[in-house]
PDB file of N, CA and C in Angstrom:
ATOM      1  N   UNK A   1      -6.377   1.735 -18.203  1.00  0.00           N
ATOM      2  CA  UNK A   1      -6.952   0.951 -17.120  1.00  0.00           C
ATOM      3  C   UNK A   1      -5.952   0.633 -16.030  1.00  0.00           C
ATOM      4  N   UNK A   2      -4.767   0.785 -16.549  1.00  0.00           N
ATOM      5  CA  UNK A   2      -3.464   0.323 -15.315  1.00  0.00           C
ATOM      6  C   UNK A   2      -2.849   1.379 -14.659  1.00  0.00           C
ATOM      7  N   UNK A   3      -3.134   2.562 -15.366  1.00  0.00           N
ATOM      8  CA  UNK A   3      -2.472   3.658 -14.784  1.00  0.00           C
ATOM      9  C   UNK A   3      -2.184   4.259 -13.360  1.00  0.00           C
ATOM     10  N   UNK A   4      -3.467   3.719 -12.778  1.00  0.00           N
ATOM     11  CA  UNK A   4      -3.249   4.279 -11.096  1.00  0.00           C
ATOM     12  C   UNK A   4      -2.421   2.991 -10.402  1.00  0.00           C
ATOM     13  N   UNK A   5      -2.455   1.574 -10.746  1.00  0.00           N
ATOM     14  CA  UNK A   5      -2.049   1.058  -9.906  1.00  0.00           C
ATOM     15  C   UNK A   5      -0.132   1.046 -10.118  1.00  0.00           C
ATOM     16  N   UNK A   6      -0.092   1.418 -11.491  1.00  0.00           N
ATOM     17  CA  UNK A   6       1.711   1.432 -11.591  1.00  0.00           C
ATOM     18  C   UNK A   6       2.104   3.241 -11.597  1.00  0.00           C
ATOM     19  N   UNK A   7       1.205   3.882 -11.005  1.00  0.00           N
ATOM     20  CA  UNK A   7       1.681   5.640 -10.315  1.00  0.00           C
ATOM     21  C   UNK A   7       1.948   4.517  -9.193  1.00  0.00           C
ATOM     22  N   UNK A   8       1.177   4.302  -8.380  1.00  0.00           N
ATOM     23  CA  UNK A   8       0.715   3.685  -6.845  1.00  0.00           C
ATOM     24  C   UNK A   8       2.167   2.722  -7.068  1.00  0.00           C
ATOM     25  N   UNK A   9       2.641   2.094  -7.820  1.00  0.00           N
ATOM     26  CA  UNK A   9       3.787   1.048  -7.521  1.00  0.00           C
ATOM     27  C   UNK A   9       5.015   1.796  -7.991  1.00  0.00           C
ATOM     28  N   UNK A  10       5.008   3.105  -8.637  1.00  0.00           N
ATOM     29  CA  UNK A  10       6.146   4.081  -8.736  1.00  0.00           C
ATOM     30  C   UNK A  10       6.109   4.911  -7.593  1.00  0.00           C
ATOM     31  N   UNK A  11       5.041   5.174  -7.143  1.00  0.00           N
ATOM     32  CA  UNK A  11       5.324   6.236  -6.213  1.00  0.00           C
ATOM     33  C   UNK A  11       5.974   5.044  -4.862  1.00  0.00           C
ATOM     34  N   UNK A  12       5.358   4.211  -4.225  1.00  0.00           N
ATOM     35  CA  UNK A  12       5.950   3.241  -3.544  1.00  0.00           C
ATOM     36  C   UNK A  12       7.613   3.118  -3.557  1.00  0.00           C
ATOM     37  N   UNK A  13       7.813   2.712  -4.857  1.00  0.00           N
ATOM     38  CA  UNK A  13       9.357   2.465  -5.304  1.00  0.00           C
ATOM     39  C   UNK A  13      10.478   3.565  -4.774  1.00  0.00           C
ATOM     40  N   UNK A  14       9.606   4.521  -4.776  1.00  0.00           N
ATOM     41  CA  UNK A  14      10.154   5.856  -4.559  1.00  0.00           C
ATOM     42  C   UNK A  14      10.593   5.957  -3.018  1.00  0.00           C
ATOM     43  N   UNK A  15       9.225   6.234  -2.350  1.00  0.00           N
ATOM     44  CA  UNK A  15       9.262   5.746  -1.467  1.00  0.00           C
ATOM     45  C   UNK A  15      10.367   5.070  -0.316  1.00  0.00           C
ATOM     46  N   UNK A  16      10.029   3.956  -0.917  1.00  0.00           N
ATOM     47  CA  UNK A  16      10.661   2.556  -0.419  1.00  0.00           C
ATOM     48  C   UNK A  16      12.386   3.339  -0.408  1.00  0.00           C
ATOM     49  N   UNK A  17      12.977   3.493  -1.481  1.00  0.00           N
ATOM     50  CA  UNK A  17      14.244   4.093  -1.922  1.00  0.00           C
ATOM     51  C   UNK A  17      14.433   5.098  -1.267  1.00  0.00           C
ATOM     52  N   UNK A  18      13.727   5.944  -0.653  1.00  0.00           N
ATOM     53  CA  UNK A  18      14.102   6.891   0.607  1.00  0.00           C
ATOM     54  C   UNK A  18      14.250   6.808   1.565  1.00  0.00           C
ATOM     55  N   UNK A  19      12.999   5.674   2.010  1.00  0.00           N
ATOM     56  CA  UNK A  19      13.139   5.438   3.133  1.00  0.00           C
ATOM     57  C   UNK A  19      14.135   4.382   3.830  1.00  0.00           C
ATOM     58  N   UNK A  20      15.144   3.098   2.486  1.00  0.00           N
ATOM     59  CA  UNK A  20      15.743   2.696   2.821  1.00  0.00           C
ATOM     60  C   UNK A  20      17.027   3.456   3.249  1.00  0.00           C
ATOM     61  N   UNK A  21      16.915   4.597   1.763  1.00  0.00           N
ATOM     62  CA  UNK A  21      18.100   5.119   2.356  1.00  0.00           C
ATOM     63  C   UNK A  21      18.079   6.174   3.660  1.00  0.00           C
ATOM     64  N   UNK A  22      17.561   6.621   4.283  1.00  0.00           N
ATOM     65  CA  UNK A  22      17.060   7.070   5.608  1.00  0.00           C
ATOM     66  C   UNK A  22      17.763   6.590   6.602  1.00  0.00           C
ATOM     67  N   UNK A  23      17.666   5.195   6.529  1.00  0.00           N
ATOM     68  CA  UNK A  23      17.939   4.367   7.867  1.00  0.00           C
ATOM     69  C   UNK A  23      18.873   4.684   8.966  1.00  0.00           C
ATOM     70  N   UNK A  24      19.859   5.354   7.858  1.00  0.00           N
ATOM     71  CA  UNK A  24      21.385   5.296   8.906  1.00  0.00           C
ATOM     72  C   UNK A  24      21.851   7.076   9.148  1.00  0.00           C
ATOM     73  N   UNK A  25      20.517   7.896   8.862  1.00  0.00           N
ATOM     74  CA  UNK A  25      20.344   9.155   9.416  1.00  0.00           C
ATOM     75  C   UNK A  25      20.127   9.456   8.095  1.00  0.00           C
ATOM     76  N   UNK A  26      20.543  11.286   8.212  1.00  0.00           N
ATOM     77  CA  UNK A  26      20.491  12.174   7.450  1.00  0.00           C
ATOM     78  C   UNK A  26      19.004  13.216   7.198  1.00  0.00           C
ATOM     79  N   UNK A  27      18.271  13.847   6.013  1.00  0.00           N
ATOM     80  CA  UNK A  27      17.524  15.042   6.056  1.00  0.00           C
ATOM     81  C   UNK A  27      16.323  14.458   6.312  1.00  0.00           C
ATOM     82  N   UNK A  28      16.176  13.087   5.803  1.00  0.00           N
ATOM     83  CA  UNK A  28      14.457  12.592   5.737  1.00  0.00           C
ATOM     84  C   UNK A  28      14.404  11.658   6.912  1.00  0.00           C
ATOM     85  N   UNK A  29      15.091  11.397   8.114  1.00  0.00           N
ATOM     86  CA  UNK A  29      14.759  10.871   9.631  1.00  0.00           C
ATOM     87  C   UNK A  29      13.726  11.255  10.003  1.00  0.00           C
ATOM     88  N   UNK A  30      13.462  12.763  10.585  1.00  0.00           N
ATOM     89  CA  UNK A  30      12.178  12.813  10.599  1.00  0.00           C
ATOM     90  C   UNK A  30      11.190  12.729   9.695  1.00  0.00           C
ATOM     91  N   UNK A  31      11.467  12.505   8.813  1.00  0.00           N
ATOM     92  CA  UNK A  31      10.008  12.011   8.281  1.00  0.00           C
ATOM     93  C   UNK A  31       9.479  10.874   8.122  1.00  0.00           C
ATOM     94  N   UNK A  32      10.070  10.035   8.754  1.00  0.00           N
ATOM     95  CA  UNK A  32       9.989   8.206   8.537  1.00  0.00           C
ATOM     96  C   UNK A  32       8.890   8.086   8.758  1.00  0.00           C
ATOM     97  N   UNK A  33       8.013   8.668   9.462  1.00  0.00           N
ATOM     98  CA  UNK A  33       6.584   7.773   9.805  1.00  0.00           C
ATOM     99  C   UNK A  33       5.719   8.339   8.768  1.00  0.00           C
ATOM    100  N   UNK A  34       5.669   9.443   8.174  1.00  0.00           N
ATOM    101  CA  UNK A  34       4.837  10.000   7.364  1.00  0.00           C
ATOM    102  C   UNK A  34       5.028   9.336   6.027  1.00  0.00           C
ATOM    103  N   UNK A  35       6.338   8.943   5.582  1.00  0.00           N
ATOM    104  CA  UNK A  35       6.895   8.552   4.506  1.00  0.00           C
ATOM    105  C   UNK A  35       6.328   6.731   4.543  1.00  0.00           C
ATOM    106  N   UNK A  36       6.614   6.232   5.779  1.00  0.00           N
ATOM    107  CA  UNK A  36       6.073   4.925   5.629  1.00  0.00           C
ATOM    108  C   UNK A  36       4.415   5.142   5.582  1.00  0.00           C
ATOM    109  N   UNK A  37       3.948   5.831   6.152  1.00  0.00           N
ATOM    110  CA  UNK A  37       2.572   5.491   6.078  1.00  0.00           C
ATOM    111  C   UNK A  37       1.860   5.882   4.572  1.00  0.00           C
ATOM    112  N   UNK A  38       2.610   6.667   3.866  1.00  0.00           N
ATOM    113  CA  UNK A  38       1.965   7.275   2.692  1.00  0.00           C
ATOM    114  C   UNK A  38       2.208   6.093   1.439  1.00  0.00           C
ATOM    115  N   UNK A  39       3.574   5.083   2.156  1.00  0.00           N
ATOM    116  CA  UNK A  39       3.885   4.156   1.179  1.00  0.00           C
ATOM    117  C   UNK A  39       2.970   3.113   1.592  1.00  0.00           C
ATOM    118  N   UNK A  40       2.143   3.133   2.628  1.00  0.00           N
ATOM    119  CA  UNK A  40       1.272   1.918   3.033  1.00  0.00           C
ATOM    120  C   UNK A  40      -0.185   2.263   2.456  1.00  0.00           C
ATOM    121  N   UNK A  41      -0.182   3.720   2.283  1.00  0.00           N
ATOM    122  CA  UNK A  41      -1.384   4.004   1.856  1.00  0.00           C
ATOM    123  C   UNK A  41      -1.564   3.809   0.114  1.00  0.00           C
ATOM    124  N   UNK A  42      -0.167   4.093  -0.125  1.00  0.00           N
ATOM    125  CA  UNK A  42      -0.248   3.898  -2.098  1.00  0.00           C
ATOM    126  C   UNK A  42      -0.202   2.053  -2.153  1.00  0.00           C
ATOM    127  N   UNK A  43      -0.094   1.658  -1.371  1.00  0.00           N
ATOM    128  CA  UNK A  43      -0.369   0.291  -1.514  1.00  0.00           C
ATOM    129  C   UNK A  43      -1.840  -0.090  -1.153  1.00  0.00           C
ATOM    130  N   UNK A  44      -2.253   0.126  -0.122  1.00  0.00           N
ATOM    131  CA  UNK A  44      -3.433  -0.526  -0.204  1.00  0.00           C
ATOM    132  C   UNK A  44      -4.335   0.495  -1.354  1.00  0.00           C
ATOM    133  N   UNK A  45      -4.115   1.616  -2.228  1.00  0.00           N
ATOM    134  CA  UNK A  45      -4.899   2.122  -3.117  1.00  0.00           C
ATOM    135  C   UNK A  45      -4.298   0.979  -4.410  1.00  0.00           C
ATOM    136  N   UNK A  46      -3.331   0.630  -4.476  1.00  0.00           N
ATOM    137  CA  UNK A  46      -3.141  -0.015  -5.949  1.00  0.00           C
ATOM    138  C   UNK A  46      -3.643  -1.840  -5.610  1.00  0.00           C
ATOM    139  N   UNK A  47      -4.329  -1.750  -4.650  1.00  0.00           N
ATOM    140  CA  UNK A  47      -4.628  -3.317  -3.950  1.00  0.00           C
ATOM    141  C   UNK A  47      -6.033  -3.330  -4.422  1.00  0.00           C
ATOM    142  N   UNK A  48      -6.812  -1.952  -3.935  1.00  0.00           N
ATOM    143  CA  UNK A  48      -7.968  -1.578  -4.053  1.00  0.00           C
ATOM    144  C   UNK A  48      -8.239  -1.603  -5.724  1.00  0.00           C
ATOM    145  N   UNK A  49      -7.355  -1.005  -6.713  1.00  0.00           N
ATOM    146  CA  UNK A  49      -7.460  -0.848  -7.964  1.00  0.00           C
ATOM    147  C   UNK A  49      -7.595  -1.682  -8.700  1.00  0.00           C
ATOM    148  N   UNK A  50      -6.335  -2.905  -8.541  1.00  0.00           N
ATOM    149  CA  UNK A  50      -6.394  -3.811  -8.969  1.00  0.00           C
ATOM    150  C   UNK A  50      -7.483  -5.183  -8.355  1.00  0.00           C
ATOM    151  N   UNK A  51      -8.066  -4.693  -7.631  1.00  0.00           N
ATOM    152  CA  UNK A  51      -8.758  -5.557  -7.181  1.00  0.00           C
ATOM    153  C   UNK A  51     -10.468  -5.456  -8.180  1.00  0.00           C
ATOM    154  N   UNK A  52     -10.170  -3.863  -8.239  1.00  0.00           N
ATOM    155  CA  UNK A  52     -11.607  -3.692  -9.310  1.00  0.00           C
ATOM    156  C   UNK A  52     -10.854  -4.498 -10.660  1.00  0.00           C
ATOM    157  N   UNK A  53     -10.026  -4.182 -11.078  1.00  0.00           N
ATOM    158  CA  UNK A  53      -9.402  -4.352 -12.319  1.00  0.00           C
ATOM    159  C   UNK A  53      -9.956  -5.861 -12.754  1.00  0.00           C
ATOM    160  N   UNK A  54      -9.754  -6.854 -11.572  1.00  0.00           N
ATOM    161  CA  UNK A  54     -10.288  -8.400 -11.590  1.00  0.00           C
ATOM    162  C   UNK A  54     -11.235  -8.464 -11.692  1.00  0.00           C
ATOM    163  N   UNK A  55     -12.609  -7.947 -11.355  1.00  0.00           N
ATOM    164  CA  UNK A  55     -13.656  -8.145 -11.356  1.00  0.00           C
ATOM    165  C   UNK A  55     -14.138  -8.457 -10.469  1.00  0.00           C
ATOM    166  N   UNK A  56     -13.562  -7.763  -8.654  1.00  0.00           N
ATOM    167  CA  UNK A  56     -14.213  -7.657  -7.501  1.00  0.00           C
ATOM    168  C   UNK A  56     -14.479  -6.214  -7.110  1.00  0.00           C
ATOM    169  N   UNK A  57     -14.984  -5.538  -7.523  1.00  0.00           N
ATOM    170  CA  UNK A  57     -15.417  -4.203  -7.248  1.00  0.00           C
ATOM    171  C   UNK A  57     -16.024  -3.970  -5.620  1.00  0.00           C
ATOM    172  N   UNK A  58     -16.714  -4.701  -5.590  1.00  0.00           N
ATOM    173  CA  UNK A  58     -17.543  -4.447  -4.224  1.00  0.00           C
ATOM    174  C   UNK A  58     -17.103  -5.327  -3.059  1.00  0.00           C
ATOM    175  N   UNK A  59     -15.668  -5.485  -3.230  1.00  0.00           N
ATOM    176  CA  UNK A  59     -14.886  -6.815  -2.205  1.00  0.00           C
ATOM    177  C   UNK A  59     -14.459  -6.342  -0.607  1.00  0.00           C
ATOM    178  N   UNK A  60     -15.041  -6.545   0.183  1.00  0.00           N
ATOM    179  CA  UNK A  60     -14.708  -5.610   1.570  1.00  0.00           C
ATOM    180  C   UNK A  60     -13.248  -5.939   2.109  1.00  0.00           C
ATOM    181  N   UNK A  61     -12.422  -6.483   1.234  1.00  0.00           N
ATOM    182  CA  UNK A  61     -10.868  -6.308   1.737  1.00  0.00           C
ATOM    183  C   UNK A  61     -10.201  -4.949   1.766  1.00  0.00           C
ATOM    184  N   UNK A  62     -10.350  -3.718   1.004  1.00  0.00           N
ATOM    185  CA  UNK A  62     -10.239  -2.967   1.045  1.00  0.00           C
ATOM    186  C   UNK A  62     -10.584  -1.679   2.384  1.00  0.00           C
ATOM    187  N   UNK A  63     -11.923  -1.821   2.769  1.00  0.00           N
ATOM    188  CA  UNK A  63     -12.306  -1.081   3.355  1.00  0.00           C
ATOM    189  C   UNK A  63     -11.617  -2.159   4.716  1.00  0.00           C
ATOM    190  N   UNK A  64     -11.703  -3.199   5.302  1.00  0.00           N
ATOM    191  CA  UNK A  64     -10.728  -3.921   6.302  1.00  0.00           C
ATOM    192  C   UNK A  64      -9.579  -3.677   6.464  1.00  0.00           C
ATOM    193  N   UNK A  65      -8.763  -3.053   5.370  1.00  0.00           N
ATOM    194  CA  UNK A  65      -7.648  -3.156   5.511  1.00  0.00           C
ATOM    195  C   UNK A  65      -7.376  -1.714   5.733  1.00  0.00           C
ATOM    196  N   UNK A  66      -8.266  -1.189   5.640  1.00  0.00           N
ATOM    197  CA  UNK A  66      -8.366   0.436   6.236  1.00  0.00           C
ATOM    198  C   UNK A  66      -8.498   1.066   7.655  1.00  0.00           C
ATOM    199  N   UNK A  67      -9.340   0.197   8.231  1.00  0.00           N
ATOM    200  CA  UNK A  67      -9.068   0.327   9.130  1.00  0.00           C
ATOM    201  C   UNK A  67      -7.772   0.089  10.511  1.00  0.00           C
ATOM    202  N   UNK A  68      -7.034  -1.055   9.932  1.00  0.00           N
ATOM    203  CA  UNK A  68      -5.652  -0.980  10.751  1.00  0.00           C
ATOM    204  C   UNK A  68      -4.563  -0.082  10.299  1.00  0.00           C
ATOM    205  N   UNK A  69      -4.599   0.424   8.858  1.00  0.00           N
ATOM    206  CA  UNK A  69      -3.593   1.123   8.446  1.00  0.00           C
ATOM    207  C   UNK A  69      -3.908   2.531   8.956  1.00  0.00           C
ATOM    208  N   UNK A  70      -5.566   2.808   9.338  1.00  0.00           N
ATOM    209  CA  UNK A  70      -5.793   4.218   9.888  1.00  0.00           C
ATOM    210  C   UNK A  70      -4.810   4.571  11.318  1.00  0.00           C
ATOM    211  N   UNK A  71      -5.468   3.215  12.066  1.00  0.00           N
ATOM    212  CA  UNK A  71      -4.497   3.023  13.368  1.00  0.00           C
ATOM    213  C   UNK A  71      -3.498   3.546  13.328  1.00  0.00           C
ATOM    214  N   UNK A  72      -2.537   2.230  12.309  1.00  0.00           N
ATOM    215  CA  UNK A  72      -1.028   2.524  12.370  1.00  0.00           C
ATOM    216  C   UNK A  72      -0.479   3.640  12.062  1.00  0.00           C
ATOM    217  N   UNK A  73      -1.208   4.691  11.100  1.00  0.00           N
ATOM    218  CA  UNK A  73      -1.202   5.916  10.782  1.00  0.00           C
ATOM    219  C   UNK A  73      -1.161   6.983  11.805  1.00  0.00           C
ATOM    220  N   UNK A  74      -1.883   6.801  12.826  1.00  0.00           N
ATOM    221  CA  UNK A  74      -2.057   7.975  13.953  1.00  0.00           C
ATOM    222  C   UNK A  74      -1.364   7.369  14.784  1.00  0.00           C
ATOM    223  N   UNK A  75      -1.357   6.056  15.221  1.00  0.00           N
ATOM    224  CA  UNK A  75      -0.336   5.624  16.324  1.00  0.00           C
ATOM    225  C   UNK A  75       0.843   5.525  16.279  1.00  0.00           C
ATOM    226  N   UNK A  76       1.648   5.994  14.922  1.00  0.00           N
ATOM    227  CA  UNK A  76       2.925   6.358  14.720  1.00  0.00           C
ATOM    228  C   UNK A  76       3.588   7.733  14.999  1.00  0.00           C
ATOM    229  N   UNK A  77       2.556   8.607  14.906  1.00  0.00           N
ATOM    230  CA  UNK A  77       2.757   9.578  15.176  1.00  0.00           C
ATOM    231  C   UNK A  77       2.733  10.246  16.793  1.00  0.00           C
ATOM    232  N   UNK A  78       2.131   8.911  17.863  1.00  0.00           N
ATOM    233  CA  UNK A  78       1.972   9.238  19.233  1.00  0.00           C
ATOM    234  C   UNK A  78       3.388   8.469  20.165  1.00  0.00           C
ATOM    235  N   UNK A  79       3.968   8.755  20.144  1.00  0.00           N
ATOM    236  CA  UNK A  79       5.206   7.858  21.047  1.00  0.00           C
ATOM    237  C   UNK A  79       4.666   6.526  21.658  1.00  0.00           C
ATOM    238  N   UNK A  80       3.705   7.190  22.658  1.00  0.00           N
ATOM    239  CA  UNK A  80       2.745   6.281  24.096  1.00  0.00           C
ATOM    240  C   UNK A  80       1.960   4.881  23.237  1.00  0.00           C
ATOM    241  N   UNK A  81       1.790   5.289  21.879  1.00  0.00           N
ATOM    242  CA  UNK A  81       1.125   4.495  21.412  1.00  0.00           C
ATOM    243  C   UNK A  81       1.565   3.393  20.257  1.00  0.00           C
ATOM    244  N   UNK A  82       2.822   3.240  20.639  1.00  0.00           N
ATOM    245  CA  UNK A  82       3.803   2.280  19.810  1.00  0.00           C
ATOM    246  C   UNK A  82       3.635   0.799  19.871  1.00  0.00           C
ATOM    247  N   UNK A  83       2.675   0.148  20.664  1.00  0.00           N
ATOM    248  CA  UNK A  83       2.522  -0.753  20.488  1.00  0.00           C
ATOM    249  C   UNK A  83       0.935  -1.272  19.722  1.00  0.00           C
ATOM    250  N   UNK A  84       0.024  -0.310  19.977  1.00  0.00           N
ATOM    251  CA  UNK A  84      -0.652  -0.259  19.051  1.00  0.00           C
ATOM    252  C   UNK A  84      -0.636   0.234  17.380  1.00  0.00           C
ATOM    253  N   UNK A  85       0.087   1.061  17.473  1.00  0.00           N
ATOM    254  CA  UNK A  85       0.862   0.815  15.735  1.00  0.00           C
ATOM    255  C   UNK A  85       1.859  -0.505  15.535  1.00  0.00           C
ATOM    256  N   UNK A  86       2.578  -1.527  16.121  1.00  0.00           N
ATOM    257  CA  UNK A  86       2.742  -2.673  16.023  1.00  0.00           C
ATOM    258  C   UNK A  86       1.589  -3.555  15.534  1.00  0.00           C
ATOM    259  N   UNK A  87       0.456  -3.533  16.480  1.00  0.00           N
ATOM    260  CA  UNK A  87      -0.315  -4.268  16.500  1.00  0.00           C
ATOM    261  C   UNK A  87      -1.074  -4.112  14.757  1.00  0.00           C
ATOM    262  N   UNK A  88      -1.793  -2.915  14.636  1.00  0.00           N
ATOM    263  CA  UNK A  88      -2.093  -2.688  13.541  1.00  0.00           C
ATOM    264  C   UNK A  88      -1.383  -2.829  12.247  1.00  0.00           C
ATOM    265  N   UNK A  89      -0.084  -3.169  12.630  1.00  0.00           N
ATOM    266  CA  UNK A  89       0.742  -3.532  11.410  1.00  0.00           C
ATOM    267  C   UNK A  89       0.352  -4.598  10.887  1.00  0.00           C
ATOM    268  N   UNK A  90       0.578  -5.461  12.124  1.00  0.00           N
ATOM    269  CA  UNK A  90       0.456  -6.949  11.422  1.00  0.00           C
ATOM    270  C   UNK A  90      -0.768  -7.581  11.168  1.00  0.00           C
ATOM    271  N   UNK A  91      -1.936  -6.579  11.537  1.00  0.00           N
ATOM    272  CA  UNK A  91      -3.211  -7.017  11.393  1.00  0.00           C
ATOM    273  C   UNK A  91      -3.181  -6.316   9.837  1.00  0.00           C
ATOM    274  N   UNK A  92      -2.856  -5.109   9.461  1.00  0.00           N
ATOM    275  CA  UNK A  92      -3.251  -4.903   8.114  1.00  0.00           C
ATOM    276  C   UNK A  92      -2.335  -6.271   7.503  1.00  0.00           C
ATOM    277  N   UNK A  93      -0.924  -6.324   7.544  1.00  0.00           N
ATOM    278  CA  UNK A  93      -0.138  -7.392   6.551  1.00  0.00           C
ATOM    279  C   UNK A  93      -1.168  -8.537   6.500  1.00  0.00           C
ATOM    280  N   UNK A  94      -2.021  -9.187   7.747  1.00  0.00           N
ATOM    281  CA  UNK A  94      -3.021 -10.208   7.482  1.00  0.00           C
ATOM    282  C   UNK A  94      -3.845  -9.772   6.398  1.00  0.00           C
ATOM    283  N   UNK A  95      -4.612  -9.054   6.316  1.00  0.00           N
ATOM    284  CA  UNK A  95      -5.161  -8.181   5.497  1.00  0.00           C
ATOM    285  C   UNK A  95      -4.827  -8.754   4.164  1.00  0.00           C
ATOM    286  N   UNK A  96      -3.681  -7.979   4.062  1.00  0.00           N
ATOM    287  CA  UNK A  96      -2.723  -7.827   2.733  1.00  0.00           C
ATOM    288  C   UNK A  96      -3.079  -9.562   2.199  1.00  0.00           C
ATOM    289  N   UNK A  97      -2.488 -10.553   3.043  1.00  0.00           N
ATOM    290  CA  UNK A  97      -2.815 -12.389   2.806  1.00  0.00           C
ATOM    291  C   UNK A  97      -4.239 -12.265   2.293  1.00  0.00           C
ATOM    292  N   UNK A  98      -5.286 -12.243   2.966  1.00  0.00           N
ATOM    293  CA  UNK A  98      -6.415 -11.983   1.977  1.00  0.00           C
ATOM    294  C   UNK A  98      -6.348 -11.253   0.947  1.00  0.00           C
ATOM    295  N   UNK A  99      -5.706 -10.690   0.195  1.00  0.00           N
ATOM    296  CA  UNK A  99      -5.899  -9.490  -0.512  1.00  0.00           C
ATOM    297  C   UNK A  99      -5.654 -10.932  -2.210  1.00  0.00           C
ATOM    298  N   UNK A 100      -4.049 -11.076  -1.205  1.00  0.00           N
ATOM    299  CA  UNK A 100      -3.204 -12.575  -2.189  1.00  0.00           C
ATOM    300  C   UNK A 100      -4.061 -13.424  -2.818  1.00  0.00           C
ATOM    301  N   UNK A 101      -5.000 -13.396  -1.739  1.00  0.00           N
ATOM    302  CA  UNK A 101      -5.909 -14.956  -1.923  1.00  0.00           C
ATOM    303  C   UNK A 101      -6.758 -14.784  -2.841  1.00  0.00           C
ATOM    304  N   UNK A 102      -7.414 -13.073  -2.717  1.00  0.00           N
ATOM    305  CA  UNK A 102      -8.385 -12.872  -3.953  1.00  0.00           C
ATOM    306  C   UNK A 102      -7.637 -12.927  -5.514  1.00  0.00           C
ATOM    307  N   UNK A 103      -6.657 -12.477  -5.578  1.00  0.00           N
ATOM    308  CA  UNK A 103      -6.093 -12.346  -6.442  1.00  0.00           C
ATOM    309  C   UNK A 103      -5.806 -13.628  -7.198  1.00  0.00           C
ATOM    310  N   UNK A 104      -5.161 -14.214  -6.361  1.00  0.00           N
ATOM    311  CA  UNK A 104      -5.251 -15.591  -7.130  1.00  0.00           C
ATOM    312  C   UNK A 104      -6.699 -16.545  -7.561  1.00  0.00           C
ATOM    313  N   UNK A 105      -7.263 -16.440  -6.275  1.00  0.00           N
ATOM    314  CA  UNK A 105      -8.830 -16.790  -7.099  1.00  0.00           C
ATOM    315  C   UNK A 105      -9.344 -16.207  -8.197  1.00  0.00           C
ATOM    316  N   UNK A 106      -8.788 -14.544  -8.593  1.00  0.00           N
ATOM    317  CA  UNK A 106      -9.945 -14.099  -9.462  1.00  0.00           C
ATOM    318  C   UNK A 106      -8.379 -14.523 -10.946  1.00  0.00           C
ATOM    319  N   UNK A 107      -7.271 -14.951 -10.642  1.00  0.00           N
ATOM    320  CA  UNK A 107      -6.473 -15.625 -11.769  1.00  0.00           C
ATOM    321  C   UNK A 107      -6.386 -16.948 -12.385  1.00  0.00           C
ATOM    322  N   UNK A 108      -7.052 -17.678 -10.944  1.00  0.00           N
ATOM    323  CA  UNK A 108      -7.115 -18.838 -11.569  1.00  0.00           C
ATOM    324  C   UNK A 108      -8.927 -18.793 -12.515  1.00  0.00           C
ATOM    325  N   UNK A 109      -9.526 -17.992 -12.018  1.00  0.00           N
ATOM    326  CA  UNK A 109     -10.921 -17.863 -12.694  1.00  0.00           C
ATOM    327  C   UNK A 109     -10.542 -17.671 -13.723  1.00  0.00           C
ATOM    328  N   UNK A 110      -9.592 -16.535 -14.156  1.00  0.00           N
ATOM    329  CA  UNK A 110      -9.552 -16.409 -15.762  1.00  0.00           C
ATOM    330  C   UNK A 110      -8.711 -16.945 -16.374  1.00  0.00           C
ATOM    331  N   UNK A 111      -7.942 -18.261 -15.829  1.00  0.00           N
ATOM    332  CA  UNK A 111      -7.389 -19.079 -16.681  1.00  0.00           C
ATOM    333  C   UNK A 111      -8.063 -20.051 -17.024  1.00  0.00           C
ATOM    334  N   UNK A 112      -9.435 -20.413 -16.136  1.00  0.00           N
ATOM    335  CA  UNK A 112     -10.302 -21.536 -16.694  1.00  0.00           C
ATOM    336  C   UNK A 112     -11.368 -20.984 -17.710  1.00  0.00           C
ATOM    337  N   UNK A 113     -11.531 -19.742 -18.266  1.00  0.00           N
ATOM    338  CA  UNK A 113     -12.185 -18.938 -18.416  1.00  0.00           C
ATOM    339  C   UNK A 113     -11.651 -19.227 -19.725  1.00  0.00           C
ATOM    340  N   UNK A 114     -10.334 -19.516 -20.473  1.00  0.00           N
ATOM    341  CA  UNK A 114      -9.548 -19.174 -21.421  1.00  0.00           C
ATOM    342  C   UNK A 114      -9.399 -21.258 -21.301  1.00  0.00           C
TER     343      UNK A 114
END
């Protein structure tokens, strides 16, 4: 039952570890935007997973939070359009705060539950 969301938090890790090390040049520079967006995308899939996992299956945070990461996805890749991949950043990270909030609601549910 956990399997996709800890691929989704290994592959991230991975990720993350390339792309930090990236920063200060070398083979994977150009690939920074593809590499961040694929780590934004294994996140909102293990957000989505674990969100069924709780017992919100049909919760429209998921599909919301799809739509700014689509943005930030193509507007990274356009120079002209760098401030709209800004923008969409921080509207998905809002996103992400709802995501928190379910989570803890559907934890504190199953601690009163117990």
């Amino acid at each position: 039952r956990t399997a996709l969301p800890l691929v989704c938090g290994a592959g991230q890790l991975v990720l993350e570890l390339v792309l930090c090390g990236s920063q200060s040049g070398g083979a994977w520079v150009w690939l920074l935007p593809a590499l961040r967006a694929a780590d934004l995308w294994l996140l909102l899939a293990a957000c989505w997973r674990m969100l069924r996992l709780a017992g919100q299956p049909s919760h429209a945070m998921p599909a919301a939070a799809a739509v700014p990461l689509a943005v930030y996805t193509v507007a990274r890749f356009v120079p002209q359009a760098s401030p709209a991949a800004g923008i969409s950043f921080v509207a998905f990270s809002v996103l992400l705060l709802w995501y928190a909030v379910l989570m803890l609601r559907a934890y504190s549910a199953a601690r009163a539950q117990k």
